[in-house]
Protein backbone atom coordinates (compact mmCIF):
# COMPACT_ATOMS: atom_id res chain seq x y z
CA UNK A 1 74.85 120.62 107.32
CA UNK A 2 77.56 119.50 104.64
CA UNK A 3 77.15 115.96 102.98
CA UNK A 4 79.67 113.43 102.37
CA UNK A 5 79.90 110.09 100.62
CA UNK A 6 82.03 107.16 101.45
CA UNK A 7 83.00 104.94 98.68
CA UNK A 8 84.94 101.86 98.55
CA UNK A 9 84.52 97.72 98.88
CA UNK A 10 85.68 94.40 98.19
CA UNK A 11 87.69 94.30 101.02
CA UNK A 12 88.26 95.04 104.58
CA UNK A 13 91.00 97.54 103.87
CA UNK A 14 88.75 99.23 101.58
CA UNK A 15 86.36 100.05 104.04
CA UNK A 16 88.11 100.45 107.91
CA UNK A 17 89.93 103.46 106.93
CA UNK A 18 86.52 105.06 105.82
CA UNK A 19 85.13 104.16 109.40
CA UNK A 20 88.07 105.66 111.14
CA UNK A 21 87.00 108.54 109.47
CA UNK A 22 83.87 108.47 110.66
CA UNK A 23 83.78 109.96 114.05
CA UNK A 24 85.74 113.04 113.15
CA UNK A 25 83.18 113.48 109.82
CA UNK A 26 80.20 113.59 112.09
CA UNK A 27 82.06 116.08 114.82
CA UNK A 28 82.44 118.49 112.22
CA UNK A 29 79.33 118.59 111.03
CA UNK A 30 79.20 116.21 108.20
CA UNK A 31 76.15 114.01 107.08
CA UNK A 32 77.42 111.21 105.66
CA UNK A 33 76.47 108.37 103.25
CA UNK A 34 77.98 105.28 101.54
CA UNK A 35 77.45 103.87 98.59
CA UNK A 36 79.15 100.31 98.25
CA UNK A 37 78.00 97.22 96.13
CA UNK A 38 74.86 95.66 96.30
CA UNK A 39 76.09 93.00 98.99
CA UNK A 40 79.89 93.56 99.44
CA UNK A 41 81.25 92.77 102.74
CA UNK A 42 81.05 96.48 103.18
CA UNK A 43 77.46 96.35 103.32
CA UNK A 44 77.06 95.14 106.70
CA UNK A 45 80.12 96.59 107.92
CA UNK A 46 78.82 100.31 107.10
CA UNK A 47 75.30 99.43 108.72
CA UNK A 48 76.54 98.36 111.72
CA UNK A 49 77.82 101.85 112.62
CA UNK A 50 74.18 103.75 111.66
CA UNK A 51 75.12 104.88 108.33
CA UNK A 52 72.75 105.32 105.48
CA UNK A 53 74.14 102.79 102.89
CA UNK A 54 72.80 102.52 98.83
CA UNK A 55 74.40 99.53 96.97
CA UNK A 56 75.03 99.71 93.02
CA UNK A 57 76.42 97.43 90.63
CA UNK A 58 80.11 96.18 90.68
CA UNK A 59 82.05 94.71 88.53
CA UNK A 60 85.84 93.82 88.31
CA UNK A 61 88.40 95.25 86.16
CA UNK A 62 90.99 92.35 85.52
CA UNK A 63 94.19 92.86 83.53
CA UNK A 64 93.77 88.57 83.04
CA UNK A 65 91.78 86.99 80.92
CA UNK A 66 88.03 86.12 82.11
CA UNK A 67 84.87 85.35 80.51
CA UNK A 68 84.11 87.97 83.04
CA UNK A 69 85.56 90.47 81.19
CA UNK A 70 83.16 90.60 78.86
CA UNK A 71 80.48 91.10 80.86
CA UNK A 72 81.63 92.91 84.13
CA UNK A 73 81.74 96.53 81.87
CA UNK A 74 78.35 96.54 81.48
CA UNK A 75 78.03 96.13 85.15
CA UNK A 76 80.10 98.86 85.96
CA UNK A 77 78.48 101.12 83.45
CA UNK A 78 75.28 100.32 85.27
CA UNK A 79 77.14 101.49 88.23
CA UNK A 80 77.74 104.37 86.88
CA UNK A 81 74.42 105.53 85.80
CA UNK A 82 73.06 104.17 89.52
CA UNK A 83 75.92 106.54 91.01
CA UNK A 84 74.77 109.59 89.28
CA UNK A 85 71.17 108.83 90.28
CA UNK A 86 72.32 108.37 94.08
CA UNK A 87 74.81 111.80 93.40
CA UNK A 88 71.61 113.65 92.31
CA UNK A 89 69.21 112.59 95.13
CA UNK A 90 72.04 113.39 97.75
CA UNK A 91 73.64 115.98 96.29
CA UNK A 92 77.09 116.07 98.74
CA UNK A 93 79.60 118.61 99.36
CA UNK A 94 82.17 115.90 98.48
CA UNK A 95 83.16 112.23 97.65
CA UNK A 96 85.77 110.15 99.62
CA UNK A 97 87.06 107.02 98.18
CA UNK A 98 88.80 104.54 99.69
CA UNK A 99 89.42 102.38 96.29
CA UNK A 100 87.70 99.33 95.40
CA UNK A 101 85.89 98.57 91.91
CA UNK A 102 82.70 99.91 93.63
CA UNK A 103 84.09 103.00 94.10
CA UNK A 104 85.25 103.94 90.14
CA UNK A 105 82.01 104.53 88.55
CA UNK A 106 81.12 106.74 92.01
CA UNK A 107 84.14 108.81 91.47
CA UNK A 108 83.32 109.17 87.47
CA UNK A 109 79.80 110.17 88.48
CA UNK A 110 81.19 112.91 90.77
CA UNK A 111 83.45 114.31 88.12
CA UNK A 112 80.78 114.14 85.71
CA UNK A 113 78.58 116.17 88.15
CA UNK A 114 81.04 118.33 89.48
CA UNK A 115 81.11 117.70 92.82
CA UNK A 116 84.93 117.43 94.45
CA UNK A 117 86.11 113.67 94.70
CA UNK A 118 89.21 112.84 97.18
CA UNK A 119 90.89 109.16 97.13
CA UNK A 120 92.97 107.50 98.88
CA UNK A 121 95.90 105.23 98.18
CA UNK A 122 96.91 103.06 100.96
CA UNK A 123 99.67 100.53 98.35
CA UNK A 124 102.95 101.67 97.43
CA UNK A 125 101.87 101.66 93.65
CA UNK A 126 98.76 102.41 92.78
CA UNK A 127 96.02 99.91 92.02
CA UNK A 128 94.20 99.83 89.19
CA UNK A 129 91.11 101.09 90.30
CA UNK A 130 92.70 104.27 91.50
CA UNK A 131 94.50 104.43 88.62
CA UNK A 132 91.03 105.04 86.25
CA UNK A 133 89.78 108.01 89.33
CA UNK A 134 92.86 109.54 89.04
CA UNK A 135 91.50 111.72 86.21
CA UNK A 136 88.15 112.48 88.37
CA UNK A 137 89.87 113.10 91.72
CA UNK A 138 90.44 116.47 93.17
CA UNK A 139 93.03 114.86 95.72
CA UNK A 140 95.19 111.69 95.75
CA UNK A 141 95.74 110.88 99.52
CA UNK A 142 98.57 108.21 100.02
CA UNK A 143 100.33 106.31 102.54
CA UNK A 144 103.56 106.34 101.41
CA UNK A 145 106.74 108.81 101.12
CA UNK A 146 107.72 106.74 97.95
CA UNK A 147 104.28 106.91 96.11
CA UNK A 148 104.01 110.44 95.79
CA UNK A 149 105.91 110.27 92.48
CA UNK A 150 104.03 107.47 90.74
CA UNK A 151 100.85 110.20 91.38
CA UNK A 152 99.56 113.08 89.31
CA UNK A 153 101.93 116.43 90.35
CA UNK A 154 99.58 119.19 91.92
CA UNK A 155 96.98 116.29 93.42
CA UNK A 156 99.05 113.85 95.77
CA UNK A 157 99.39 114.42 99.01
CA UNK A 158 101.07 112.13 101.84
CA UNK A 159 97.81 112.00 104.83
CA UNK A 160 99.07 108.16 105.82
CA UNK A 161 96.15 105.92 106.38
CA UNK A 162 93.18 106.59 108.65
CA UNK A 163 93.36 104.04 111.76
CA UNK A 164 90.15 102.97 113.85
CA UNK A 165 91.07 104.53 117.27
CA UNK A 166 89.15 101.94 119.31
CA UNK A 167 92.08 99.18 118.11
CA UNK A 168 94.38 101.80 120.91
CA UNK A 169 91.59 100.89 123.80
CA UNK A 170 92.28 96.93 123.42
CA UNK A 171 92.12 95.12 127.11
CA UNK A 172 94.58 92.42 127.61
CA UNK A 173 92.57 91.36 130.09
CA UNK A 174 89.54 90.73 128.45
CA UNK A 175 91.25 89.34 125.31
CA UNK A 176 92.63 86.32 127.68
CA UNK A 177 89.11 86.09 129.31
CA UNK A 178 87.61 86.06 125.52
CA UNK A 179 89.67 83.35 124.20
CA UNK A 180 90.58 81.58 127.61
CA UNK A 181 94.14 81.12 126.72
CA UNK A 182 96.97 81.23 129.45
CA UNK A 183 97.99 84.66 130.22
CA UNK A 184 101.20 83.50 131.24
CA UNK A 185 102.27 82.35 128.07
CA UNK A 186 103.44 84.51 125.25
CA UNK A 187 100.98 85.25 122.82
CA UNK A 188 101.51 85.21 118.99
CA UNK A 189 98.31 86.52 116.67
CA UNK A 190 97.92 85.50 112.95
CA UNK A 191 95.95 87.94 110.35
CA UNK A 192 95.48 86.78 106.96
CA UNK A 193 93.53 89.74 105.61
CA UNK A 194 89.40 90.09 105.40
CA UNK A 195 89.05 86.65 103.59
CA UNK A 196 91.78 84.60 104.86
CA UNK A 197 95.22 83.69 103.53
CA UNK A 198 94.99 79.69 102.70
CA UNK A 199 98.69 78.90 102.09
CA UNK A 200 99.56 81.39 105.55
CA UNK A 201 97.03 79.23 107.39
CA UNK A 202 98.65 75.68 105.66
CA UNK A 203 101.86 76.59 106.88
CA UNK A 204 101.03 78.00 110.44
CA UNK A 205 99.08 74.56 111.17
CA UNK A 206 101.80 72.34 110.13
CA UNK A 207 104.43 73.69 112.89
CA UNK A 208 101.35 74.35 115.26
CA UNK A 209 103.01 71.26 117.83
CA UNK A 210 106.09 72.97 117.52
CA UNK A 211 104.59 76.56 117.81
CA UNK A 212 102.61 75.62 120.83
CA UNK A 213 105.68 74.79 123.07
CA UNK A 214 106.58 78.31 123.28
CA UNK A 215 103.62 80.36 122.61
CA UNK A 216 99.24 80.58 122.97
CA UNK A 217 98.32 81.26 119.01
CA UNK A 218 95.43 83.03 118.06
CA UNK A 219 94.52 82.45 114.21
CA UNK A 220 92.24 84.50 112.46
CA UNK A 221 92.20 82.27 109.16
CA UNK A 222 88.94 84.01 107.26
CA UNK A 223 85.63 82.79 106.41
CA UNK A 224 85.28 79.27 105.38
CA UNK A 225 88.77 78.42 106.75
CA UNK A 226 88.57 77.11 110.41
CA UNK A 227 90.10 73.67 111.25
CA UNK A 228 87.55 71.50 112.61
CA UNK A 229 89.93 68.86 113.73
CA UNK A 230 92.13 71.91 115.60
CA UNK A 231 88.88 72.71 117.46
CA UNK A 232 89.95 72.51 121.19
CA UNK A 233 93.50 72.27 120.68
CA UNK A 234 95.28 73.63 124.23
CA UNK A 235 96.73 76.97 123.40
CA UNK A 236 95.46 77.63 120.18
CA UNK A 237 92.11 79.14 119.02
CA UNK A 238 90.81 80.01 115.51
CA UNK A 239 88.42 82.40 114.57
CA UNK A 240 86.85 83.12 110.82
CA UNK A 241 87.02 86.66 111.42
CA UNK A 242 86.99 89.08 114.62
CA UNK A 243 85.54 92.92 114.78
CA UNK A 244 84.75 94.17 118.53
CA UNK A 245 87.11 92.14 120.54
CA UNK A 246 89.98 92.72 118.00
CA UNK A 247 91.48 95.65 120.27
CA UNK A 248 91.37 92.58 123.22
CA UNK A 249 93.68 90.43 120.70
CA UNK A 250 95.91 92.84 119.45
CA UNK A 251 96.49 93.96 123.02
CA UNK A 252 97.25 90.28 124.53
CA UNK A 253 99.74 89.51 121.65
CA UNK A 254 103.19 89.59 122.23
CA UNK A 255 103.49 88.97 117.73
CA UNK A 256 102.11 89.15 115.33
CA UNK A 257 102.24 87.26 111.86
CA UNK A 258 100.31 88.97 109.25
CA UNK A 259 100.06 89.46 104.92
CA UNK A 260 101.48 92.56 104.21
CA UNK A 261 97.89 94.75 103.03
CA UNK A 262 98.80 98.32 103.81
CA UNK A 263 95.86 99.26 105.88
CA UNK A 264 96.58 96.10 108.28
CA UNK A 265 100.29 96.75 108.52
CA UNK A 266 99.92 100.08 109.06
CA UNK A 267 97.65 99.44 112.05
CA UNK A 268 100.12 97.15 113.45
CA UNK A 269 102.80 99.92 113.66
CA UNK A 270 100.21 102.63 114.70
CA UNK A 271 99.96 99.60 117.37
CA UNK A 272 103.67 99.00 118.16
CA UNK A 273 103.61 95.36 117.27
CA UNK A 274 106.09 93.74 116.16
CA UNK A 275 105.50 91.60 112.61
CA UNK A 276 106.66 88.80 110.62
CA UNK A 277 105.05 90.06 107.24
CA UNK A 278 104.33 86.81 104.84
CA UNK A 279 103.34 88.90 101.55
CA UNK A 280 100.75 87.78 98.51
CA UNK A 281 102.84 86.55 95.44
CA UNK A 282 103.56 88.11 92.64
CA UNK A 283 102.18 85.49 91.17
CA UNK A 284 99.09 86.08 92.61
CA UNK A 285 98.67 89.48 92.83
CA UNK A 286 100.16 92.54 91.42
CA UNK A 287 103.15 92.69 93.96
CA UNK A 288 101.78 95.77 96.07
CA UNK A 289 102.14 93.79 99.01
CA UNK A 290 106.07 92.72 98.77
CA UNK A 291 106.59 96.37 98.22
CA UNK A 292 104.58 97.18 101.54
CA UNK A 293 106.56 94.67 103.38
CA UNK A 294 110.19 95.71 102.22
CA UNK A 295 109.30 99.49 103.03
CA UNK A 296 108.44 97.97 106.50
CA UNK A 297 111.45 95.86 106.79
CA UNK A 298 113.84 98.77 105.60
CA UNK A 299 112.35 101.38 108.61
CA UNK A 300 112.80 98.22 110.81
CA UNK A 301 109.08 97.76 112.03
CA UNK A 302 109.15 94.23 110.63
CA UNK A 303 110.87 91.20 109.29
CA UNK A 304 109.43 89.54 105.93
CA UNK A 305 109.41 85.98 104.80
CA UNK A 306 108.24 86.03 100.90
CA UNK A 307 105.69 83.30 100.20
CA UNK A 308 108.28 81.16 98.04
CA UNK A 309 110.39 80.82 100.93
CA UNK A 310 108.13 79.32 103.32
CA UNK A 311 109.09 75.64 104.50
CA UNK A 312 108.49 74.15 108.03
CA UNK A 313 112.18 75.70 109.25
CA UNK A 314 112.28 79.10 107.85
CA UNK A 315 108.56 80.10 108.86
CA UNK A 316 109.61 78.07 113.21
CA UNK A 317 113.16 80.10 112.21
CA UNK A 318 111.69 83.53 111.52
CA UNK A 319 108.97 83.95 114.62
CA UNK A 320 111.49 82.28 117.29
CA UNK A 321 113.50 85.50 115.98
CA UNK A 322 110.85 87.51 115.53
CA UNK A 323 110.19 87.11 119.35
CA UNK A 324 113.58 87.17 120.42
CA UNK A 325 114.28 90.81 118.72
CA UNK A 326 110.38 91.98 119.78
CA UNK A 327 111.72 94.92 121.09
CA UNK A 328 113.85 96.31 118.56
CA UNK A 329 111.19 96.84 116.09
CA UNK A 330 108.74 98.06 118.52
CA UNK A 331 111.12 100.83 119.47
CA UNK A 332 111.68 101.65 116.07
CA UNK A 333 107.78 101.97 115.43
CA UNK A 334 107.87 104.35 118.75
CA UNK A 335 110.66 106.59 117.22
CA UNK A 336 108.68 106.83 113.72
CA UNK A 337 107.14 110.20 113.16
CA UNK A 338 103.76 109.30 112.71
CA UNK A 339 100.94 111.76 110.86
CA UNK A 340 97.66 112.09 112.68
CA UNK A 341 95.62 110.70 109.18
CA UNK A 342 92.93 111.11 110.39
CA UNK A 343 92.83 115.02 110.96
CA UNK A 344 94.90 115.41 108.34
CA UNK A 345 91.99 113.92 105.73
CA UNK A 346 89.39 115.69 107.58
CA UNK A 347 91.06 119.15 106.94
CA UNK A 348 91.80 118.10 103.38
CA UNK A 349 88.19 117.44 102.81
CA UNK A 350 86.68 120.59 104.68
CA UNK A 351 88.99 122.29 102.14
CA UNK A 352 87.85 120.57 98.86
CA UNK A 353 84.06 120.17 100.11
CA UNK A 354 82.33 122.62 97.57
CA UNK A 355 80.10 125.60 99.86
């Protein structure tokens, strides 16, 4: 039997793509194993589906100025040692990363030893992280048409990103019975990411009277964000963060208004739904996600409202004709020639896996 390890943490969307993959891994054979950080969100995400996990140390590689910064290498280089350790006692055929801090000194360790390391890409520029396993990988999957050239020649190749293929066996049904909304009443869904987007959340609640005329909201606002005093508001429910009945909700809603992380908006058009994308700052990020959205909005699967131009009438503005145009971009994300990822990475590994 031929070994794998799974790599990759911090967020959400640095682990869901490696559990998509999961299911075709074990049908062709593969033992597989994941090393993430010691208690990363990834942690209990990766035991809940059965899979042997090891945790090593993390730390972050900022391109700001923290007092972290001069501690978090020695972290990482601890990492590193624990990774070749774990590489050793495992010895696999190959190394999938899905990015993530974690996952740098576990791709380092696998160049060091040898053993063929594959990563994956899902921004339209790459991230830092990826950036330092470039050198290591074997492979650079991305999601992209347009990020092929900011990649090594000879190791990028366009796989698109893996999706989790219970999402496509959602029950509208059940998602109504779940959150005991009115089924006759459109349904919009808000996603702010793994841990929550505050300002999205702000924003949403102050129009919630207004939103609630025309539509049941669903608001999945992160951990630590509920509204207490929203708590048994007709037509709107709030949850901190949602894993099996999330194929219920994305099945029951109509719209969807999400931030613009590439794994979640490429769900969302692997679902057909249509999207107002709200993307992080620039300001507060390194602008991967404006880049996702305006990709979207130029194939037509979505329509973008940038952070800085949120107020009360352009966010009501934008999902009133959001709704009103539904269609259009759904048929536009039905037209799209989509890749099957998920095959597509599977064959690329079986390929670089070393005998």
């Amino acid at each position: 039997m031929k070994k794998i390890i799974l790599t990759g943490g911090g967020t959400a969307g640095h682990v869901t793509p490696n559990i998509a993959l999961i299911p075709e891994l074990q049908k062709r054979g593969y033992e597989i194993f994941y090393i993430g950080s010691y208690e990363g969100m990834e942690k209990r995400l990766i035991e809940e589906q059965g899979i042997p996990y090891y945790g090593i140390s993390s730390g972050k590689l900022r391109r700001y100025f923290d007092l972290k910064n001069f501690t978090d290498p020695f972290r990482v280089q601890k990492g590193y040692h624990e990774a070749r350790e774990l590489l050793k006692k495992i010895n696999p055929n190959v190394v999938f990363s899905k990015g993530g801090f974690v996952s740098v000194p576990v791709v380092a360790a696998a160049g060091h030893a040898k053993i063929p390391a594959i990563i994956h890409e899902s921004d339209m520029t790459p991230g830092l992280a990826n950036k330092l396993s470039f050198r290591a990988a074997v492979k650079i999957c991305c999601n992209f048409p347009e990020t092929l050239k900011n990649l090594p020649e000879g190791k990028a190749v366009l796989t698109g990103s893996p999706i989790r293929q219970e999402l496509f066996n959602g029950d509208r049904t059940k998602g109504f019975s779940f959150t005991s909304l009115n089924p006759e009443k459109p349904v919009m869904l808000i996603i702010g990411g793994s841990l929550g987007a505050a300002s999205v959340n702000e924003h949403i609640r102050k129009i919630l009277p207004k939103l609630l005329d025309d539509f049941s909201v669903v608001h999945l606002c992160g951990k630590g964000k509920l509204d207490e005093s929203l708590v048994g508001t007709p037509g709107y429910v709030q949850y901190e963060y949602i894993q099996e009945e999330l194929p219920d909700l994305f099945a029951m809603a109509d719209i969807v208004v999400s931030r613009a992380g590439a794994n979640a908006i490429c769900e969302l058009a692997a679902l057909h739904k249509a999207s107002l994308l709200i993307p992080l700052s620039s300001n507060a990020s390194r602008g991967d996600q404006i880049l996702n959205a305006r990709s979207f909005e130029k194939q037509g699967f979505s329509k973008v409202l940038l952070e800085e131009e949120i107020t009360d009438d352009t966010l009501l503005s934008s999902i009133q004709d959001l709704y009103k145009n539904r269609h259009t971009y759904e048929n536009a994300m039905k037209a799209a020639n989509e890749i099957d990822s998920i095959h597509k990475i599977a064959d690329l590994i079986d390929a670089c896996a070393k005998p």
